[in-house]
Structure formats: structure tokens, C-alpha cells
N, C-alpha and C. Protein backbone atom coordinates (compact mmCIF):
# COMPACT_ATOMS: atom_id res chain seq x y z
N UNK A 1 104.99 -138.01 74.28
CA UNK A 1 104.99 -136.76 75.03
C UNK A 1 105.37 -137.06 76.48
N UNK A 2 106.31 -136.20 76.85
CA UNK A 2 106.61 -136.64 78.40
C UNK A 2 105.90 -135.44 79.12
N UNK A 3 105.61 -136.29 80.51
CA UNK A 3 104.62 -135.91 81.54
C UNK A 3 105.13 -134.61 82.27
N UNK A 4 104.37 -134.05 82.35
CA UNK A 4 104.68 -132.35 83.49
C UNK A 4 104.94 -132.98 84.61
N UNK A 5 105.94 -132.38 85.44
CA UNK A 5 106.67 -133.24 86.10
C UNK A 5 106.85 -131.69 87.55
N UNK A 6 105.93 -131.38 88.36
CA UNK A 6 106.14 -130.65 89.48
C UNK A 6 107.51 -130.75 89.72
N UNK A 7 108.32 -128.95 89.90
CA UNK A 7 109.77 -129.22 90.41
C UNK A 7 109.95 -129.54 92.10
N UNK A 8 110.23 -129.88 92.58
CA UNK A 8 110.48 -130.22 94.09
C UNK A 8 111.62 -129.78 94.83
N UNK A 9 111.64 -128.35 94.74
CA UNK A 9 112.36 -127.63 95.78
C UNK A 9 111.96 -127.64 97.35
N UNK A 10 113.14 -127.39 97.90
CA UNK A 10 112.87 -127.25 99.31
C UNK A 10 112.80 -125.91 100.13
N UNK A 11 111.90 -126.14 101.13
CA UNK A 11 111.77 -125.34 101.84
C UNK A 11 112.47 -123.88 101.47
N UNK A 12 113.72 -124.20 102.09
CA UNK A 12 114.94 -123.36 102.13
C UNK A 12 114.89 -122.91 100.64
N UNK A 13 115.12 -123.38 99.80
CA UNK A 13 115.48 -122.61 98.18
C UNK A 13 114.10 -121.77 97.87
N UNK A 14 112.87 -122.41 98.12
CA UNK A 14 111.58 -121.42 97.61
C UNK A 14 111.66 -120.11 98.27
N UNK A 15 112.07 -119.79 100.10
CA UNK A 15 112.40 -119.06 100.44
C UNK A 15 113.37 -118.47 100.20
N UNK A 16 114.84 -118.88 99.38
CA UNK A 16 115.70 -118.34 98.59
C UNK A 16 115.21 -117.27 97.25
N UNK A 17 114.59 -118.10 97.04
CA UNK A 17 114.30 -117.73 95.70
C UNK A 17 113.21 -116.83 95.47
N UNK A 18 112.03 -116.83 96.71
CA UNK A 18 111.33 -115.46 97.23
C UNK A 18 111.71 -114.44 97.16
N UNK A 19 112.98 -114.55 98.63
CA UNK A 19 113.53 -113.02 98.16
C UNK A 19 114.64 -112.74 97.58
N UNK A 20 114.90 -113.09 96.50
CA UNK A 20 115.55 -112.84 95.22
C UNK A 20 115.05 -112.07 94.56
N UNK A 21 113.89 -112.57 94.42
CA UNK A 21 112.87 -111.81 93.21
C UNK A 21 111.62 -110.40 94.22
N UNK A 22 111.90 -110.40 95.16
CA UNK A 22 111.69 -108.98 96.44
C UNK A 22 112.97 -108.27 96.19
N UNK A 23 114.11 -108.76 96.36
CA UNK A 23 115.40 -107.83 96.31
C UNK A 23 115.33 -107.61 94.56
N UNK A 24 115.41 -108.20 93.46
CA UNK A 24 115.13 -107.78 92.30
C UNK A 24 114.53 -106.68 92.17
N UNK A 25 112.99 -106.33 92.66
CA UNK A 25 112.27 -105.33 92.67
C UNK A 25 112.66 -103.71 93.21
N UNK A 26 112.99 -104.20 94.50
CA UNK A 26 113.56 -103.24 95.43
C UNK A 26 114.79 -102.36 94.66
N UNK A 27 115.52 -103.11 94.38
CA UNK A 27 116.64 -102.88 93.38
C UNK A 27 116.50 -101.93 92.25
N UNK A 28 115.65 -102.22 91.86
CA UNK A 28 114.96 -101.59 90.61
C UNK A 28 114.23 -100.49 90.81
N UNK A 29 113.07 -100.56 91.83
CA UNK A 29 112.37 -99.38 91.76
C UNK A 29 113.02 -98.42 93.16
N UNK A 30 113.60 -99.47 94.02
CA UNK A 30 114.32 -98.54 94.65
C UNK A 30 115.92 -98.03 95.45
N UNK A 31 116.39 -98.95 94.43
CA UNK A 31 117.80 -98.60 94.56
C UNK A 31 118.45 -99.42 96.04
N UNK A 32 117.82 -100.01 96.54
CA UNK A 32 117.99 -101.07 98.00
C UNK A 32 117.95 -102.38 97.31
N UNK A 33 118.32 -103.61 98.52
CA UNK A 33 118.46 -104.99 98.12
C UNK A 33 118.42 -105.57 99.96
N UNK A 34 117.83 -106.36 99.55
CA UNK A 34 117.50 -107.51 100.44
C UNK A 34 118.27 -108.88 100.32
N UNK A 35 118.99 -109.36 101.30
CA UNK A 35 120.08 -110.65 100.82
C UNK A 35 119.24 -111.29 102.24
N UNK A 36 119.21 -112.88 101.83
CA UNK A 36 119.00 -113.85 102.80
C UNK A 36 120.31 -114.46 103.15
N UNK A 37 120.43 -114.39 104.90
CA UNK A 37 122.07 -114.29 105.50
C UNK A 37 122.04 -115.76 105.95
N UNK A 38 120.87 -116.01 106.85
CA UNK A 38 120.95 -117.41 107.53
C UNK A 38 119.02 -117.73 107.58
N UNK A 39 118.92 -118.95 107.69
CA UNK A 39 117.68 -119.81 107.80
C UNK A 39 117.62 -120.61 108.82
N UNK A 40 116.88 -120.56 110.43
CA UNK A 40 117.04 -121.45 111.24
C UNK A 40 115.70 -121.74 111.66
N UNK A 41 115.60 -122.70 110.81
CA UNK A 41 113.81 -122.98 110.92
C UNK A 41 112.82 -122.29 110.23
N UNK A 42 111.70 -121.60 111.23
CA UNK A 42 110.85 -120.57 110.62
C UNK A 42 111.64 -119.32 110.81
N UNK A 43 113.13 -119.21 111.28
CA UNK A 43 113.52 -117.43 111.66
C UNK A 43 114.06 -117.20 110.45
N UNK A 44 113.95 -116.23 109.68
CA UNK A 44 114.75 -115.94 108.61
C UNK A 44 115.81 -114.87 108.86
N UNK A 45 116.92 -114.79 108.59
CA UNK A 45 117.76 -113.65 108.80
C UNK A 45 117.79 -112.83 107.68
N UNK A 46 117.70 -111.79 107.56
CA UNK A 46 117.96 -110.88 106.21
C UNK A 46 119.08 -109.92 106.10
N UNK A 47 119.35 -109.23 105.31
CA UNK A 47 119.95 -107.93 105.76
C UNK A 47 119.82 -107.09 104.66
N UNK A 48 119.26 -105.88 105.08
CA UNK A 48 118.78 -104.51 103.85
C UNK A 48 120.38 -104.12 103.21
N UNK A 49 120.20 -103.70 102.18
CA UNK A 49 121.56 -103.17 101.71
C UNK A 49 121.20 -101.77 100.89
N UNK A 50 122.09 -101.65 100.05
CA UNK A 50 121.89 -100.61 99.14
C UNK A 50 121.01 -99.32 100.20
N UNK A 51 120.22 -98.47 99.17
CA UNK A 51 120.01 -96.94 99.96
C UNK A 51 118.82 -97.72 100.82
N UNK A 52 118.49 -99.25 100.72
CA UNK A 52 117.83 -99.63 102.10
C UNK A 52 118.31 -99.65 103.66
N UNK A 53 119.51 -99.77 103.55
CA UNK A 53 120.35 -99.79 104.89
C UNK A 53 119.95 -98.62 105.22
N UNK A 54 120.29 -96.95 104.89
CA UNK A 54 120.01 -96.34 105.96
C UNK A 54 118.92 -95.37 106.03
N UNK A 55 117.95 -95.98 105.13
CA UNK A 55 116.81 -95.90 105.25
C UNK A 55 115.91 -95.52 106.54
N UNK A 56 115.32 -94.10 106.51
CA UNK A 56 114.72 -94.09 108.25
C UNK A 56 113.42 -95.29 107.40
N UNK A 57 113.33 -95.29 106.55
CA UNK A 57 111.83 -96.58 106.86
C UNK A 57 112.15 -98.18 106.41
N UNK A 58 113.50 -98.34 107.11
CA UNK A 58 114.05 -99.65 106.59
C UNK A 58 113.03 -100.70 107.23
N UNK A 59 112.99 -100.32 108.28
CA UNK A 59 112.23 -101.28 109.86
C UNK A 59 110.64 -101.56 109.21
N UNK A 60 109.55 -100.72 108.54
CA UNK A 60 108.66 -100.62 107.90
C UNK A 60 108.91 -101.49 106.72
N UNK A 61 109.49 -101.25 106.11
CA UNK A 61 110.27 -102.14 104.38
C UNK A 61 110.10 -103.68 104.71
N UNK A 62 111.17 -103.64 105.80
CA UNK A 62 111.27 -105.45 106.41
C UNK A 62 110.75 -106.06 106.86
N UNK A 63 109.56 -105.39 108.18
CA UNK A 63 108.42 -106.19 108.48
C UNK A 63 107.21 -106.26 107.51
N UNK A 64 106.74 -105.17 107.24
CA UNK A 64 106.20 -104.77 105.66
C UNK A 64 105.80 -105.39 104.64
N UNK A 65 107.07 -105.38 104.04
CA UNK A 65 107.05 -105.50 102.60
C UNK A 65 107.96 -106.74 102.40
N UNK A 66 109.12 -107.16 102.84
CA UNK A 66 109.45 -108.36 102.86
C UNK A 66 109.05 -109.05 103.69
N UNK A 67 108.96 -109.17 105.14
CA UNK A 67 108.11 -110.26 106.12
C UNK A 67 106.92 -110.21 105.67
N UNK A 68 106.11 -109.42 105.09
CA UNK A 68 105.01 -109.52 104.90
C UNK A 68 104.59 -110.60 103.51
N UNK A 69 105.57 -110.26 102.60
CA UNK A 69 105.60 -111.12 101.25
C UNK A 69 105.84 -113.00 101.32
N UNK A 70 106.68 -112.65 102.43
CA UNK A 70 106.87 -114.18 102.38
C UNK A 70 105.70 -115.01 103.74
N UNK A 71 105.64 -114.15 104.55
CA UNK A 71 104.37 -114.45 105.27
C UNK A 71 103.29 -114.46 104.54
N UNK A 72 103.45 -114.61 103.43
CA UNK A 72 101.83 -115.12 102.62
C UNK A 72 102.28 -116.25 102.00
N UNK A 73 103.20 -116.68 101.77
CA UNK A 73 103.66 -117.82 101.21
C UNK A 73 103.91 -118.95 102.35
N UNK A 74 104.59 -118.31 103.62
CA UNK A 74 104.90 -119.42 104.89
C UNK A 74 104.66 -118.42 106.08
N UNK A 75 103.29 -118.84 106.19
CA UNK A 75 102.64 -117.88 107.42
C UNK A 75 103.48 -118.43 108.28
N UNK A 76 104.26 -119.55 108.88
CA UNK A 76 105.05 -118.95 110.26
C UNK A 76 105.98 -118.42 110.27
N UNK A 77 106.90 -118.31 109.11
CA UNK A 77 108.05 -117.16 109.14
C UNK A 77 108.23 -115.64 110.04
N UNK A 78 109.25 -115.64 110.28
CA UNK A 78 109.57 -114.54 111.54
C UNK A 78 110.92 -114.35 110.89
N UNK A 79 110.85 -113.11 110.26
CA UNK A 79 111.72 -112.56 109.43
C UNK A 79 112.77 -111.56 110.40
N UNK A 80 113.92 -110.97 110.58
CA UNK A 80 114.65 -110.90 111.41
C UNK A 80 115.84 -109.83 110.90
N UNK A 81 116.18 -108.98 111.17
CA UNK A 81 117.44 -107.90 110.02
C UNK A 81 118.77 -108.14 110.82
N UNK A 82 119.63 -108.48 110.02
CA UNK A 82 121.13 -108.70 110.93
C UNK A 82 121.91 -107.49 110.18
N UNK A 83 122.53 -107.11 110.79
CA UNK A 83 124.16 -106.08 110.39
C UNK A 83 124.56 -106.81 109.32
């Protein structure tokens, strides 16, 4: 029998792969998407898409519901919305 073997992703991909599965949701229940643009350190860049872009409660959504999601996973993250 071979041994369970922890996968060893980095930093950068777990936070990839966070909000993947946030934009999955969003997507689904609400017709918006969340893409990760750039990573410089703890700043994350994002950018809302779909009927999230012009969203009057986009600004709420992103600090919210995505900064907020991954700030439980990497409390120093400082999540950030680019054009």
C-alpha cells in the first residue's frame, strides 16, 4: 500500500484555486465571475466580470464575499479590483 502523500502547492496556486471555486459559485448562483489578474505578495488583484461588473453592490461582493473568503484562509491578504 502506498503512503498518503500531502499535495504541496504553493502559495500562489491555493490562492488560484480559492477563487476559482468563489467565481464557480458566483457564476452559478449569480450570473458574475471573479478572475485572479495579478499576485504581488499579500495584494491580490481581482477583477468582477459577468452581471458582477456593473453591479451597484460589486464593492460589497469583493471586500465581502471574496476578500472575506480568502481572508479566512490567508488572514493577510488585501484583495484589490482592477478594470
Amino acid at each position: 500500500m502506498t503512503p498518503h502523500v500531502e499535495p504541496n502547492f504553493s502559495k500562489e496556486e491555493q490562492i488560484a484555486g480559492l477563487i476559482d471555486q468563489i467565481s464557480a459559485y458566483i457564476e452559478q448562483f449569480h450570473h458574475g465571475s471573479v478572475e485572479l489578474v495579478d499576485l504581488e505578495g499579500d495584494i491580490i488583484h481581482v477583477r468582477l466580470g459577468g452581471a458582477c461588473a456593473e453591479c451597484e453592490l460589486s464593492t460589497q461582493t469583493l471586500q465581502g464575499w471574496v476578500g472575506g473568503t480568502i481572508r479566512q484562509f490567508f488572514p493577510e491578504a488585501i484583495v484589490v479590483a482592477v478594470e
